[in-house]
Protein backbone atom coordinates (compact mmCIF):
# COMPACT_ATOMS: atom_id res chain seq x y z
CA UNK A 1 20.68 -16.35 9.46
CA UNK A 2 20.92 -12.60 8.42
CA UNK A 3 18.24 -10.21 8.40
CA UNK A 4 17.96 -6.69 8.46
CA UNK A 5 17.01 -4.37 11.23
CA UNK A 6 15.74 -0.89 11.71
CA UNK A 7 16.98 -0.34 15.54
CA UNK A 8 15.78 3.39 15.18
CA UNK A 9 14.56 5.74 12.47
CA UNK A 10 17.62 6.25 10.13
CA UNK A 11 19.39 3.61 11.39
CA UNK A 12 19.79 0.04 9.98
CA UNK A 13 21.85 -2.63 11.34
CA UNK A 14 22.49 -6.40 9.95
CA UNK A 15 21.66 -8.90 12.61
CA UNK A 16 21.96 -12.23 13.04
CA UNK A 17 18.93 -13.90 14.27
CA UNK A 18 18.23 -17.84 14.63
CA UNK A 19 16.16 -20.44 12.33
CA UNK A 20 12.92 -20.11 12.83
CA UNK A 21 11.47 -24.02 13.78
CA UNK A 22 9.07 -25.96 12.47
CA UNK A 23 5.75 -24.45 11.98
CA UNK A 24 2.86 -25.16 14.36
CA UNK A 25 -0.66 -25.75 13.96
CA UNK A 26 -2.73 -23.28 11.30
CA UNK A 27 1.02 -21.73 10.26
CA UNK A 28 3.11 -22.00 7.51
CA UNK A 29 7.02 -21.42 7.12
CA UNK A 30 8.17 -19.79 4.21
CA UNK A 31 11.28 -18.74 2.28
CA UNK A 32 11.22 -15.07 1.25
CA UNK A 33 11.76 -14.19 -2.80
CA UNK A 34 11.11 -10.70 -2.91
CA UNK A 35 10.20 -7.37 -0.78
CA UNK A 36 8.52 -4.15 -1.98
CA UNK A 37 9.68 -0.90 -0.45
CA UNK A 38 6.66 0.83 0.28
CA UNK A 39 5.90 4.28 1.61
CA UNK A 40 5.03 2.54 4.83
CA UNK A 41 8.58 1.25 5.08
CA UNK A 42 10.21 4.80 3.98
CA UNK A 43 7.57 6.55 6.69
CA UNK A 44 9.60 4.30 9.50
CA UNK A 45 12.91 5.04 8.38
CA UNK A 46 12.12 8.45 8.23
CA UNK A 47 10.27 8.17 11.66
CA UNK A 48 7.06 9.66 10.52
CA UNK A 49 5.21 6.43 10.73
CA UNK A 50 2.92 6.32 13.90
CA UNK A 51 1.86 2.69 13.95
CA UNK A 52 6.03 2.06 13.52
CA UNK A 53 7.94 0.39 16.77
CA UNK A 54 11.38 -0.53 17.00
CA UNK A 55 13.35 -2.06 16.48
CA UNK A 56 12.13 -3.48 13.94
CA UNK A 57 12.75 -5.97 10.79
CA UNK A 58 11.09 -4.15 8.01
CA UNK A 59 8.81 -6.51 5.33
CA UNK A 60 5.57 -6.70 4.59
CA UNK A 61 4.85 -6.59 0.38
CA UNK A 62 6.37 -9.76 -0.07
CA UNK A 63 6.76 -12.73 -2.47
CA UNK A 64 6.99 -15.88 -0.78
CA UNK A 65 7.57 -19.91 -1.24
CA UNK A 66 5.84 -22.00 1.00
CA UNK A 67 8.32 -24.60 2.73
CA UNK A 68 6.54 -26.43 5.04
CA UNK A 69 3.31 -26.19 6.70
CA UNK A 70 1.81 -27.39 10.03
CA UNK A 71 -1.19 -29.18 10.71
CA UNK A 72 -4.36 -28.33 10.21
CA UNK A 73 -3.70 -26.14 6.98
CA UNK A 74 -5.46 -27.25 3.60
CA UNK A 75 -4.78 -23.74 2.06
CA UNK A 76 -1.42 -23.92 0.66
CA UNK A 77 0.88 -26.64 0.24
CA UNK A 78 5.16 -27.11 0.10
CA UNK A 79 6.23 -25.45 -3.73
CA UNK A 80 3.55 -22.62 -3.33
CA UNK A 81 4.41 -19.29 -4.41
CA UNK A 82 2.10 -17.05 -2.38
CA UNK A 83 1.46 -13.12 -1.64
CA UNK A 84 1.17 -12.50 1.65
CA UNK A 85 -1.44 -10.65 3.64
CA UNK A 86 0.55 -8.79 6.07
CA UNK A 87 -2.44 -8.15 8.55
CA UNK A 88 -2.10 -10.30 11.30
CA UNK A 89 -5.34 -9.86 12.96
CA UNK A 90 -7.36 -11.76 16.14
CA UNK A 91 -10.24 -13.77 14.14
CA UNK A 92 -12.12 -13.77 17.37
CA UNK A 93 -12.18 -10.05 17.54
CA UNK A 94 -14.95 -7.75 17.67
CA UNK A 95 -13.90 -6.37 14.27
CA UNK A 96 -12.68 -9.85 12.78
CA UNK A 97 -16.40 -10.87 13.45
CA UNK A 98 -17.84 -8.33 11.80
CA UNK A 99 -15.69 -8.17 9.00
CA UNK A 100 -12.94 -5.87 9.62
CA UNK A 101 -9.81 -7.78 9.78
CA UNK A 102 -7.98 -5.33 9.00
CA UNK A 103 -8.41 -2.44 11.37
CA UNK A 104 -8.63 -5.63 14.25
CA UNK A 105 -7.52 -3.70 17.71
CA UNK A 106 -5.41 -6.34 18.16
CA UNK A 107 -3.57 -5.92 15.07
CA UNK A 108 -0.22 -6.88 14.07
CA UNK A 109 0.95 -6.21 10.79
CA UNK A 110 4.23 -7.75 9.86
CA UNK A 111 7.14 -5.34 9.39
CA UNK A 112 5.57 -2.60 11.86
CA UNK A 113 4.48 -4.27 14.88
CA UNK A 114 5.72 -7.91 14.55
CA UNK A 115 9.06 -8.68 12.66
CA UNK A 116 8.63 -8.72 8.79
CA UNK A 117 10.14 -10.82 5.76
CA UNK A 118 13.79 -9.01 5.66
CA UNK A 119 14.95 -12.29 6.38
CA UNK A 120 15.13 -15.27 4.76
CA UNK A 121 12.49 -17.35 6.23
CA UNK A 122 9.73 -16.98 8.54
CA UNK A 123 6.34 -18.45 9.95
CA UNK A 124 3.50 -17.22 10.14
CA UNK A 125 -0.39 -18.10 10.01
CA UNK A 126 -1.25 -19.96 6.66
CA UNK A 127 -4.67 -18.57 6.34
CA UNK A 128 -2.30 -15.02 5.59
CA UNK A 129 -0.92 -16.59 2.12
CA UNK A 130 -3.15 -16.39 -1.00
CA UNK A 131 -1.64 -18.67 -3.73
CA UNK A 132 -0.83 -18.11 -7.24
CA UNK A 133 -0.13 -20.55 -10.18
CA UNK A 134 1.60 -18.19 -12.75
CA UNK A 135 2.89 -14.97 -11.28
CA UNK A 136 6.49 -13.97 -10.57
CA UNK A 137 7.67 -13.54 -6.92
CA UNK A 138 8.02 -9.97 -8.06
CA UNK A 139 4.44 -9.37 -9.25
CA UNK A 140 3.37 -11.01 -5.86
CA UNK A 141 5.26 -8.44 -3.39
CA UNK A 142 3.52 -5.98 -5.42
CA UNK A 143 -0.10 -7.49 -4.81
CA UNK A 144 -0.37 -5.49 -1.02
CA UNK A 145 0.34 -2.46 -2.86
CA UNK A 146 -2.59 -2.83 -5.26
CA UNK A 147 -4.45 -4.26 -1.97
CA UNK A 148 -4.37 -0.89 -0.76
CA UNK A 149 -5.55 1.08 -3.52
CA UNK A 150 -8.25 -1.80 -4.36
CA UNK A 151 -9.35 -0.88 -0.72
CA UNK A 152 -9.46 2.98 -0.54
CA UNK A 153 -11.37 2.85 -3.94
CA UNK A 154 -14.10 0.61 -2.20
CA UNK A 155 -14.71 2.82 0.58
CA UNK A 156 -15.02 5.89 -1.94
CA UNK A 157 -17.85 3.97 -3.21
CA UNK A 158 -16.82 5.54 -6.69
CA UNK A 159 -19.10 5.85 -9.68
CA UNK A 160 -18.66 5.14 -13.45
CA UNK A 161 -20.04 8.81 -13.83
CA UNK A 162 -18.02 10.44 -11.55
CA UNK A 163 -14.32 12.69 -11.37
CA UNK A 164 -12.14 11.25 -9.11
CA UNK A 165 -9.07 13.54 -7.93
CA UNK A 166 -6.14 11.17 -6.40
CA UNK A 167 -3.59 13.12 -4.53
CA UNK A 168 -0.22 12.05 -4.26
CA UNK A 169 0.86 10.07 -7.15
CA UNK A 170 3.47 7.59 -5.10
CA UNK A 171 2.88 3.73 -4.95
CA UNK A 172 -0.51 4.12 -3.22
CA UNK A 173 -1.55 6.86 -5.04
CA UNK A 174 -0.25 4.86 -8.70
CA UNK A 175 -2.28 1.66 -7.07
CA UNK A 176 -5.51 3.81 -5.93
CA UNK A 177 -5.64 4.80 -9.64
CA UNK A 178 -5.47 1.25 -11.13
CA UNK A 179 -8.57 0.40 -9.43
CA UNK A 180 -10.31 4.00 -9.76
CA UNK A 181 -9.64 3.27 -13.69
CA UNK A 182 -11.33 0.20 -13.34
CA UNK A 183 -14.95 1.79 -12.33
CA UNK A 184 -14.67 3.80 -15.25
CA UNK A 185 -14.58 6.82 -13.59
CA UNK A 186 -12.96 9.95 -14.97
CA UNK A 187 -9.75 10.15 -13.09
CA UNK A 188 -7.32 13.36 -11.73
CA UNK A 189 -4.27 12.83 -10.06
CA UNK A 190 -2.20 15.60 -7.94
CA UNK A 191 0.91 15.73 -7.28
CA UNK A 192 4.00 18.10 -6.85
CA UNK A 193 6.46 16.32 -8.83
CA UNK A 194 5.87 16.85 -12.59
CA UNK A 195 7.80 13.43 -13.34
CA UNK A 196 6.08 11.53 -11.95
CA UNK A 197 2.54 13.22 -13.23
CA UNK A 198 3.77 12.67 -16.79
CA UNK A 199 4.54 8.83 -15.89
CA UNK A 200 0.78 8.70 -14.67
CA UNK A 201 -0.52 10.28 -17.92
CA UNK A 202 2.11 7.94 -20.13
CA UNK A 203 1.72 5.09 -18.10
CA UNK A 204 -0.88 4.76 -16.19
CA UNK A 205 -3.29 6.22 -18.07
CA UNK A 206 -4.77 8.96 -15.80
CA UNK A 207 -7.38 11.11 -17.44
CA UNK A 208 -5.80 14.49 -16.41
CA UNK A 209 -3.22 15.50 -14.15
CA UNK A 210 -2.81 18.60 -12.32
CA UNK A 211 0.58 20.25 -11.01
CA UNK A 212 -0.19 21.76 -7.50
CA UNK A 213 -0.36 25.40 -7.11
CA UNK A 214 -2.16 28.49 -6.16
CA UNK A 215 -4.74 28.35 -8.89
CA UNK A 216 -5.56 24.94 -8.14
CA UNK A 217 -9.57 25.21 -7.26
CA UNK A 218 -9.83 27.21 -10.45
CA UNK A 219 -7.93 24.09 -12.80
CA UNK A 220 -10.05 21.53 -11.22
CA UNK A 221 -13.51 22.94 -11.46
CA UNK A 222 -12.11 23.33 -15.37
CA UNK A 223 -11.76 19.82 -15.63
CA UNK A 224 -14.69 18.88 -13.76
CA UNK A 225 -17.67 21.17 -15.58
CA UNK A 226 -17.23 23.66 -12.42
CA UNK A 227 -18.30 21.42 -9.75
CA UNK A 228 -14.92 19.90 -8.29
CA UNK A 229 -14.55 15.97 -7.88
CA UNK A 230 -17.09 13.69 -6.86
CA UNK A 231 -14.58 11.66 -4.88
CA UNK A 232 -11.05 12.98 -3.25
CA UNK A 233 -8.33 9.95 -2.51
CA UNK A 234 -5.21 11.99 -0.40
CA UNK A 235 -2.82 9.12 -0.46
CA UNK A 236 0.45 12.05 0.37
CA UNK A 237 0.43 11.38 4.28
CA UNK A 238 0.80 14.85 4.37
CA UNK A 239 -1.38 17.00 7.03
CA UNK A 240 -1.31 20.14 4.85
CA UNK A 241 -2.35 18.38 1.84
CA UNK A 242 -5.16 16.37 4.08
CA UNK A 243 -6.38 19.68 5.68
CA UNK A 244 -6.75 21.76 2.18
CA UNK A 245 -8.25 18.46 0.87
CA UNK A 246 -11.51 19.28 2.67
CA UNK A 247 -12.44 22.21 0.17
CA UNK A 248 -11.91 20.10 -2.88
CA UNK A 249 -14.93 18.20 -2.65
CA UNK A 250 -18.10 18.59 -4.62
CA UNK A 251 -21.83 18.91 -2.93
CA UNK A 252 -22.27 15.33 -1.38
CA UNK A 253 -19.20 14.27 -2.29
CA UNK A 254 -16.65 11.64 -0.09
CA UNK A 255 -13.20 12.59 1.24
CA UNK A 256 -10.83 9.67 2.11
CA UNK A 257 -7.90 9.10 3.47
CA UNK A 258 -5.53 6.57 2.59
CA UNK A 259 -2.61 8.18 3.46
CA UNK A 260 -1.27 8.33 7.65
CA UNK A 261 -0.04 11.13 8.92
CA UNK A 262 1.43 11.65 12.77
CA UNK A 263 0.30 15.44 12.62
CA UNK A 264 -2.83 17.11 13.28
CA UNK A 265 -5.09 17.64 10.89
CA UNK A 266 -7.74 20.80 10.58
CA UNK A 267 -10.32 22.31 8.65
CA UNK A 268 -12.64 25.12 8.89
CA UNK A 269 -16.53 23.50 9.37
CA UNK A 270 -18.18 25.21 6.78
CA UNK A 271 -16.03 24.33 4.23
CA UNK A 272 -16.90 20.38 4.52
CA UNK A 273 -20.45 20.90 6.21
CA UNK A 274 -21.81 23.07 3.27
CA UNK A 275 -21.15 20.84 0.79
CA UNK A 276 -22.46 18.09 3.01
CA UNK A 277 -19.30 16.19 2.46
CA UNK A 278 -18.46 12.51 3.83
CA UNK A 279 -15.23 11.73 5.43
CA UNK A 280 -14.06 8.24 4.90
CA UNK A 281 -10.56 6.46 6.26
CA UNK A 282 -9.19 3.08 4.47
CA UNK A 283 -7.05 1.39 6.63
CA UNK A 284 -4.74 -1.84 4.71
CA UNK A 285 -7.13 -4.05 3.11
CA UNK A 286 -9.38 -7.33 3.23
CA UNK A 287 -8.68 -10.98 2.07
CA UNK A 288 -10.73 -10.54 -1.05
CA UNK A 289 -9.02 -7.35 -2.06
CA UNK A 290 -5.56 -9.88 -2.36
CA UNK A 291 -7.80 -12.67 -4.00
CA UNK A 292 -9.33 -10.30 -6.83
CA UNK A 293 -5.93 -8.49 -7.76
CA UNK A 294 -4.39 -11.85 -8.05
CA UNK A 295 -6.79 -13.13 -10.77
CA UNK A 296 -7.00 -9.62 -12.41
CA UNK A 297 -3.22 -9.57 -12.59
CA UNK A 298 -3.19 -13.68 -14.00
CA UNK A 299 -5.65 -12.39 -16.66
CA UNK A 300 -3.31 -9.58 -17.96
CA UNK A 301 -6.21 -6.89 -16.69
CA UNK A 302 -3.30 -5.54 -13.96
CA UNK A 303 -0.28 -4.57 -15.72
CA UNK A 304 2.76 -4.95 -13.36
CA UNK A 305 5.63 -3.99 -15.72
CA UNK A 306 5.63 -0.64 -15.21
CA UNK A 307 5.91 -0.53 -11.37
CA UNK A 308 9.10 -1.96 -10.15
CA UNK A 309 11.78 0.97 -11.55
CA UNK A 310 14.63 0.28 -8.81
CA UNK A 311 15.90 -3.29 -7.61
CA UNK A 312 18.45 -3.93 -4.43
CA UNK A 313 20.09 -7.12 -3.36
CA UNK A 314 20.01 -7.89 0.02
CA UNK A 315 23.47 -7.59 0.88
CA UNK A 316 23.08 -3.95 -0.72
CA UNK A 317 19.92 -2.71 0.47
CA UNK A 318 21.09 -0.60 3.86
CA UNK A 319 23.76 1.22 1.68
CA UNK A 320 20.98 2.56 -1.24
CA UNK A 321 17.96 2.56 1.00
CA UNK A 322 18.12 6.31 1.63
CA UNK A 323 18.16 7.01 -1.96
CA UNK A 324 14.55 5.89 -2.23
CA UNK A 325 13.47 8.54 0.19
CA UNK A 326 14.05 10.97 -2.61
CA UNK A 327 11.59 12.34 -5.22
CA UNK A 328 14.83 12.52 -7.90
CA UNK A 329 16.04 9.38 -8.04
CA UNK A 330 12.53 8.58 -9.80
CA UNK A 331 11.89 5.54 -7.49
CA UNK A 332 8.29 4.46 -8.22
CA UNK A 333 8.47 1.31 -6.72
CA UNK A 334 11.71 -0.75 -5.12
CA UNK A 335 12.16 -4.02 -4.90
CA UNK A 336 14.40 -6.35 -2.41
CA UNK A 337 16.02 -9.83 -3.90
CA UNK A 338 16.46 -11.63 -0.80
CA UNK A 339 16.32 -15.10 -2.52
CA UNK A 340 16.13 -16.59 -5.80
């Protein structure tokens, strides 16, 4: 069967590679429906993705059907449509066991370190699918996104009565805000591209947005009654914007990352230490994160209809792929129809 390859950064190939067998004990094969294009996956072809090893069959936001499962799984069945959890971790691993699955250090997430769903079936373990009755293959390759977001929104810890200022407003930064909405929070979003801040006022509902530039202290202690934002989400990947983040921050407020970057970042101490600042880093997501944001999106509270802006067919995807490395095409979110 065909399935697509990154052998090195900028450089896809087609491959053949053989049917995968029948599944073993605890796994699950499935037939893939759909793939999101993630920054993740642009980060690789670009080469700016550290946790990235080729080569490599991209893949891991994905809408799935289950085909056949092995024995000793009771959570999914033949028929199932499923989101997958990409995070292949060791459950008998010190972090497994204490509840961080995914930052296991033996962790392999699918379509960075093991061989992902660009391809038309695979197997993997069953306890990694989380089921849905009514959504669309689409809406579930979209569910990891939102995991992520759900996730760096958790760690913030953030308040009802707080500003939140998201930076970056790409598919993380669009899915960090969805769940920062849902505290109540008043939200901020950052972001060089003034499209795609008007699509998160329009769209997604963002409380303010701010276009970056040299007055930007100044424009956020405006919005904020002069004391800058409670809680700062950098979801750019970008070690300038990650540096200057650390002087955005309000007295006791919490910095995290949710974007990776493969550069150094730096800050001056007494920027962070004077306003006694907390530095946080949210790494993928946990099972619940992809059990919630599948009822919330059942129940109409997640609207998905907005996100996907750019569709590819398989056959097509190596020729537009470096089109959705680009700010102007207005790619929010891309998605891959590798079966029907």
């Amino acid at each position: 069967m065909k399935a697509l390859q990154l052998e090195a950064p900028k450089h896809w190939k087609q491959i053949e590679i053989p049917a995968p067998e029948k599944p073993g004990p605890g796994e699950a094969l499935v037939r893939v429906h759909r793939v999101g294009i993630c920054g993740t996956d642009l980060s690789g072809y670009l080469g700016k993705m550290p946790f990235f090893s080729y080569p490599r069959i991209p893949g891991h936001e994905l809408g799935v059907e289950v085909i056949k499962v092995g024995a000793d799984v009771a959570n999914v069945k033949a028929g199932d449509r499923c989101s997958v959890e990409p995070y292949i971790n060791d459950p008998n691993s010190y972090s497994s066991q204490r509840g961080k699955p995914n930052c296991c250090e033996k962790l392999q997430v699918l379509g960075v370190h093991r061989d992902g769903g660009l391809r038309p079936y695979f197997i993997l373990p069953a306890r990694k699918l989380h089921v849905s009755t009514k959504l669309q293959f689409e809406q579930l390759a979209l569910v990891e996104t939102l995991a992520i977001g759900c996730h760096a929104v958790d760690r913030s810890e953030l308040k009802s009565d707080e500003y939140c200022l998201i930076i970056g407003a790409g598919p993380i930064g669009l899915a960090t805000l969805v769940f920062a909405k849902l505290t109540g929070a008043k939200i901020i979003v950052l972001d060089m591209n003034a499209q795609r801040l008007q699509f998160c006022r329009d769209v997604m509902g963002a409380d303010h947005t701010v276009l970056l530039s040299d007055s930007l202290e100044k424009e956020l202690r405006d919005l904020t009654e002069g004391h800058l934002p409670e809680v700062v989400i950098d979801a750019t990947g970008s070690a300038v914007s990650m540096s200057n983040a650390f002087g955005l921050v309000a007295p006791g407020g919490r910095l995290v990352y949710v974007g990776i970057t493969t550069d150094e970042v730096k800050f001056k101490h007494p920027v962070f230490h004077r306003p006694e600042g907390t530095l946080l880093c949210s790494r993928n997501a946990l099972p619940r994160d992809f059990t919630r944001i599948i009822g919330l999106m059942e129940s109409g509270q997640i609207n998905t209809t907005p996100w996907i802006t750019h569709r590819s067919p398989f056959e097509q995807l190596i020729e537009v792929f470096p089109s959705y490395t680009r700010p102007e095409t207005g790619v929010i979110k891309a998605v891959v129809e590798v079966g029907e």
